[in-house]
Protein backbone atom coordinates (compact mmCIF):
# COMPACT_ATOMS: atom_id res chain seq x y z
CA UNK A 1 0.16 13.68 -2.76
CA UNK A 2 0.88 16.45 -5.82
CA UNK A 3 2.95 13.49 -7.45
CA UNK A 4 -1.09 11.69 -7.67
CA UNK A 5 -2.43 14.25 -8.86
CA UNK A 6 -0.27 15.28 -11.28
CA UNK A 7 -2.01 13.02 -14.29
CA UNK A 8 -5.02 13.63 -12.95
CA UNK A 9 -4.42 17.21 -14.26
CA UNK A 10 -3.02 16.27 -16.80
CA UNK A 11 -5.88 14.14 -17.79
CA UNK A 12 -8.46 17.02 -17.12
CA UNK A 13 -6.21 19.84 -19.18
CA UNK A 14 -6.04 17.08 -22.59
CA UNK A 15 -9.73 16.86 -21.89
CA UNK A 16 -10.57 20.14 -21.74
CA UNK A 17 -8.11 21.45 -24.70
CA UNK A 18 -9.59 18.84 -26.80
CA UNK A 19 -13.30 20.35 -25.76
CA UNK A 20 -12.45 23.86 -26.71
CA UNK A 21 -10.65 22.45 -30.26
CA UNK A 22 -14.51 21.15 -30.99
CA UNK A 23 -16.00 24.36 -29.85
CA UNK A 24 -13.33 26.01 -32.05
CA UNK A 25 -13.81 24.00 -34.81
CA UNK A 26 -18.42 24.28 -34.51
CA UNK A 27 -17.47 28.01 -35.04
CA UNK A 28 -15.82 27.80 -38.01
CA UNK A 29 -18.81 26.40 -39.53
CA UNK A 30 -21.02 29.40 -37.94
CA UNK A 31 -22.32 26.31 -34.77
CA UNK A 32 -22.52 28.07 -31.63
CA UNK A 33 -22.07 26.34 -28.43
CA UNK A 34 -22.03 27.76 -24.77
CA UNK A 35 -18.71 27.27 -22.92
CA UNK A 36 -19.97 25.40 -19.75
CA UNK A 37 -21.28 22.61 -21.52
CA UNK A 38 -18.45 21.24 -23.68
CA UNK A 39 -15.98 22.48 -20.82
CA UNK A 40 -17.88 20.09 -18.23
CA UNK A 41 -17.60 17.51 -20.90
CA UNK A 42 -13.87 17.76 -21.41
CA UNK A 43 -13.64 17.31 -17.35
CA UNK A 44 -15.77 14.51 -17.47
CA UNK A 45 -13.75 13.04 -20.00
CA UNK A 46 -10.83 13.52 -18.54
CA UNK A 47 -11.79 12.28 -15.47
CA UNK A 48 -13.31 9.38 -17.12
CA UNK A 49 -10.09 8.67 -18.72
CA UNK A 50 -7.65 8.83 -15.39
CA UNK A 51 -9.50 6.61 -13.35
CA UNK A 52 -9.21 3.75 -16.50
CA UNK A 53 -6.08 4.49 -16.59
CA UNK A 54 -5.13 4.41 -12.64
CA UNK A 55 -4.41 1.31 -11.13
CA UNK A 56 -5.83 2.10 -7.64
CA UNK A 57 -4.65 -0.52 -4.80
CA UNK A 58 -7.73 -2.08 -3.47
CA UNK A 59 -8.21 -3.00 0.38
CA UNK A 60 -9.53 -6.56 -0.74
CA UNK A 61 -8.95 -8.86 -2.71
CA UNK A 62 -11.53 -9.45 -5.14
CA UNK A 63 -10.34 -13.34 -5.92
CA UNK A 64 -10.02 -16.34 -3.55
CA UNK A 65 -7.14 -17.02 -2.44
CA UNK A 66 -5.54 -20.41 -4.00
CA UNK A 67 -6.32 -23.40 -2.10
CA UNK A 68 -2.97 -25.51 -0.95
CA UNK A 69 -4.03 -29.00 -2.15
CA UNK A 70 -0.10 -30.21 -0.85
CA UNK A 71 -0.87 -33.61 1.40
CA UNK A 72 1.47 -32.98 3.85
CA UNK A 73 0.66 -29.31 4.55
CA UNK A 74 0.28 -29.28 8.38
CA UNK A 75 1.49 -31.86 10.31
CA UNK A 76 4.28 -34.77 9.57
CA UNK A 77 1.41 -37.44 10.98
CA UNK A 78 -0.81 -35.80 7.56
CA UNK A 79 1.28 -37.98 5.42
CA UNK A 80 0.32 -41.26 7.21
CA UNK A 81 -3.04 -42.82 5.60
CA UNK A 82 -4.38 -44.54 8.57
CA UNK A 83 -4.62 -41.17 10.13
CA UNK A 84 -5.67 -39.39 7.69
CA UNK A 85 -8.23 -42.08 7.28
CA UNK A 86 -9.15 -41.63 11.12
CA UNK A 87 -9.19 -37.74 10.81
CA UNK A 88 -11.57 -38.12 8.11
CA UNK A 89 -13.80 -40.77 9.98
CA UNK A 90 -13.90 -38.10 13.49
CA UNK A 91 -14.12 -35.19 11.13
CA UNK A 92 -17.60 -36.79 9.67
CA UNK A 93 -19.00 -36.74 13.30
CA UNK A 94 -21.63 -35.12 12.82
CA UNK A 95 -25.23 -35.16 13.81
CA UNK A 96 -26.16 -34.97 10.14
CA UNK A 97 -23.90 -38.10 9.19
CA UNK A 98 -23.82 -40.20 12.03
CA UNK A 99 -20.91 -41.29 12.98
CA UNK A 100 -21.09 -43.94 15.86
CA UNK A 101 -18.58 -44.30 18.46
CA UNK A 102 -18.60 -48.02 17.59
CA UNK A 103 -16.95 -47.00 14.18
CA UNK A 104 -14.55 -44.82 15.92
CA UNK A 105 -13.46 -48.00 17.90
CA UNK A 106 -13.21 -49.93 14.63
CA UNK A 107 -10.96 -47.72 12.94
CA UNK A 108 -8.92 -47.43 15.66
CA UNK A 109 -8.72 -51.21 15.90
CA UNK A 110 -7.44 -51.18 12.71
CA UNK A 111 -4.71 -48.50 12.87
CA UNK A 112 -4.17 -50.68 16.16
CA UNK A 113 -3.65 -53.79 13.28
CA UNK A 114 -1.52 -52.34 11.04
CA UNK A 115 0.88 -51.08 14.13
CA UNK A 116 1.52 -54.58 15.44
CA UNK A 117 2.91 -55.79 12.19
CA UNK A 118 6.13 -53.37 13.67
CA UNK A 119 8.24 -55.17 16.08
CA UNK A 120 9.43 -52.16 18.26
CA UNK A 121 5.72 -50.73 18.99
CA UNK A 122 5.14 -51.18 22.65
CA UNK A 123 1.59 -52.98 23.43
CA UNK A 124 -1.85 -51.52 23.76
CA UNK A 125 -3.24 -50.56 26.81
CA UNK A 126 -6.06 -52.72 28.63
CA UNK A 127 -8.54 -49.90 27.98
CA UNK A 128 -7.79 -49.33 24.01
CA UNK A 129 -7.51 -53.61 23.48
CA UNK A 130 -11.15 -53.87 25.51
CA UNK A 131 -12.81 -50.92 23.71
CA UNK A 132 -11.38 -52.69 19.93
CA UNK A 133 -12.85 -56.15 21.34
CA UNK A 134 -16.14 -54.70 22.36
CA UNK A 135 -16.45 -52.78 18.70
CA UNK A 136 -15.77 -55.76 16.73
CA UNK A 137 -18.03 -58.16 18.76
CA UNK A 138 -20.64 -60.15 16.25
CA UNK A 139 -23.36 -59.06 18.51
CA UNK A 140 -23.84 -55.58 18.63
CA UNK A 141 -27.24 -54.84 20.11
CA UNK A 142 -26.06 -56.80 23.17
CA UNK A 143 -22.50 -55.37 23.50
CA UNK A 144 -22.87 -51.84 22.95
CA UNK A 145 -19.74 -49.16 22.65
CA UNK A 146 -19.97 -46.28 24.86
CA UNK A 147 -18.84 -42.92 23.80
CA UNK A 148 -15.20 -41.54 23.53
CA UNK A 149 -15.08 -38.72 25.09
CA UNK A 150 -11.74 -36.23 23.63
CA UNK A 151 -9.47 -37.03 26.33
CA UNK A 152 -9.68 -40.32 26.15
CA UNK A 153 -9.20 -39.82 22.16
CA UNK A 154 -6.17 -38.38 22.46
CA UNK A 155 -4.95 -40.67 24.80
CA UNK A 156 -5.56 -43.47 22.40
CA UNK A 157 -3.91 -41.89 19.18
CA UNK A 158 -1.32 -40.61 21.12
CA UNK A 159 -1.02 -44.76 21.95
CA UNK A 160 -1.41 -45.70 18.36
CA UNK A 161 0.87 -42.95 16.93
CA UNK A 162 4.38 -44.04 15.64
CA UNK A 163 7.27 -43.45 17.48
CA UNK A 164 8.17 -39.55 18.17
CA UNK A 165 5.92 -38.15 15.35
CA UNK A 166 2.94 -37.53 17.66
CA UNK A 167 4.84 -37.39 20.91
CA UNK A 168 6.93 -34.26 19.71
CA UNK A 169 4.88 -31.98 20.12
């Protein structure tokens, strides 16, 4: 605690010496001033001058922190497009935007696509090949998609994930 201080009153002393040098220097030329004033001066000066001069920690920060604009920050499935494209598509489900659950089904009929060009991938199940057909049939008033519900989600793109990336966890 004394080892703060300790430029603190150092600070004040410079500030008040230097005070008293003016008052001693207006008397030489026959300028009278009371004590108190340029005293309280040279403390406020010296004051003035520590806390410039300290570099006090501060309990916040004042700036942002960076952001981490690295692809594959989280997850090893981040650095796959299609899902990336689908977490983009569920993340935009929003009242404000839309999103139907007949373009859910779409884009998961078309990470479904690009899976069956590899020869090892196991096939779909009946519920995730009749929920594709039903979201790419021409006649979509009649043939309408019901809703996903999370589960059922997760179920699918743990389906449609490649083998052991998704299921490690």
């Amino acid at each position: 605690m004394m080892r703060n201080l300790l430029p603190l009153l150092w600070r004040l002393g410079v500030g008040v010496g230097i005070a008293l040098l003016v008052v001693g220097v207006f008397t030489l030329f026959d300028l009278l001033i009371p004590l108190p004033v340029p005293i309280a001066l040279g403390f406020a000066g010296g004051t003035i001058w520590w806390i410039t001069r300290s570099e006090a920690s501060r309990a916040d920060e004042l700036d942002a922190p960076e952001l981490d604009l690295d692809v594959d920050y989280a997850l090893p499935h981040s650095r796959d497009m299609r899902v990336r494209r689908l977490e983009d598509l569920v993340h935009g489900a929003q009242p404000s935007r839309r999103m139907t659950s007949r373009g859910l089904a779409r884009t998961l009929g078309d990470v479904a696509d690009e899976r069956a060009h590899d020869p090892e991938a196991p096939p779909l199940s009946a519920g995730l090949t009749r929920l594709i057909a039903e979201s790419r049939h021409p006649d979509a008033e009649n043939h309408p998609v019901g809703p996903i519900d999370r589960r059922t989600l997760h179920r699918y793109l743990r389906e449609l994930a490649a083998a052991g990336e998704e299921r490690d966890r």
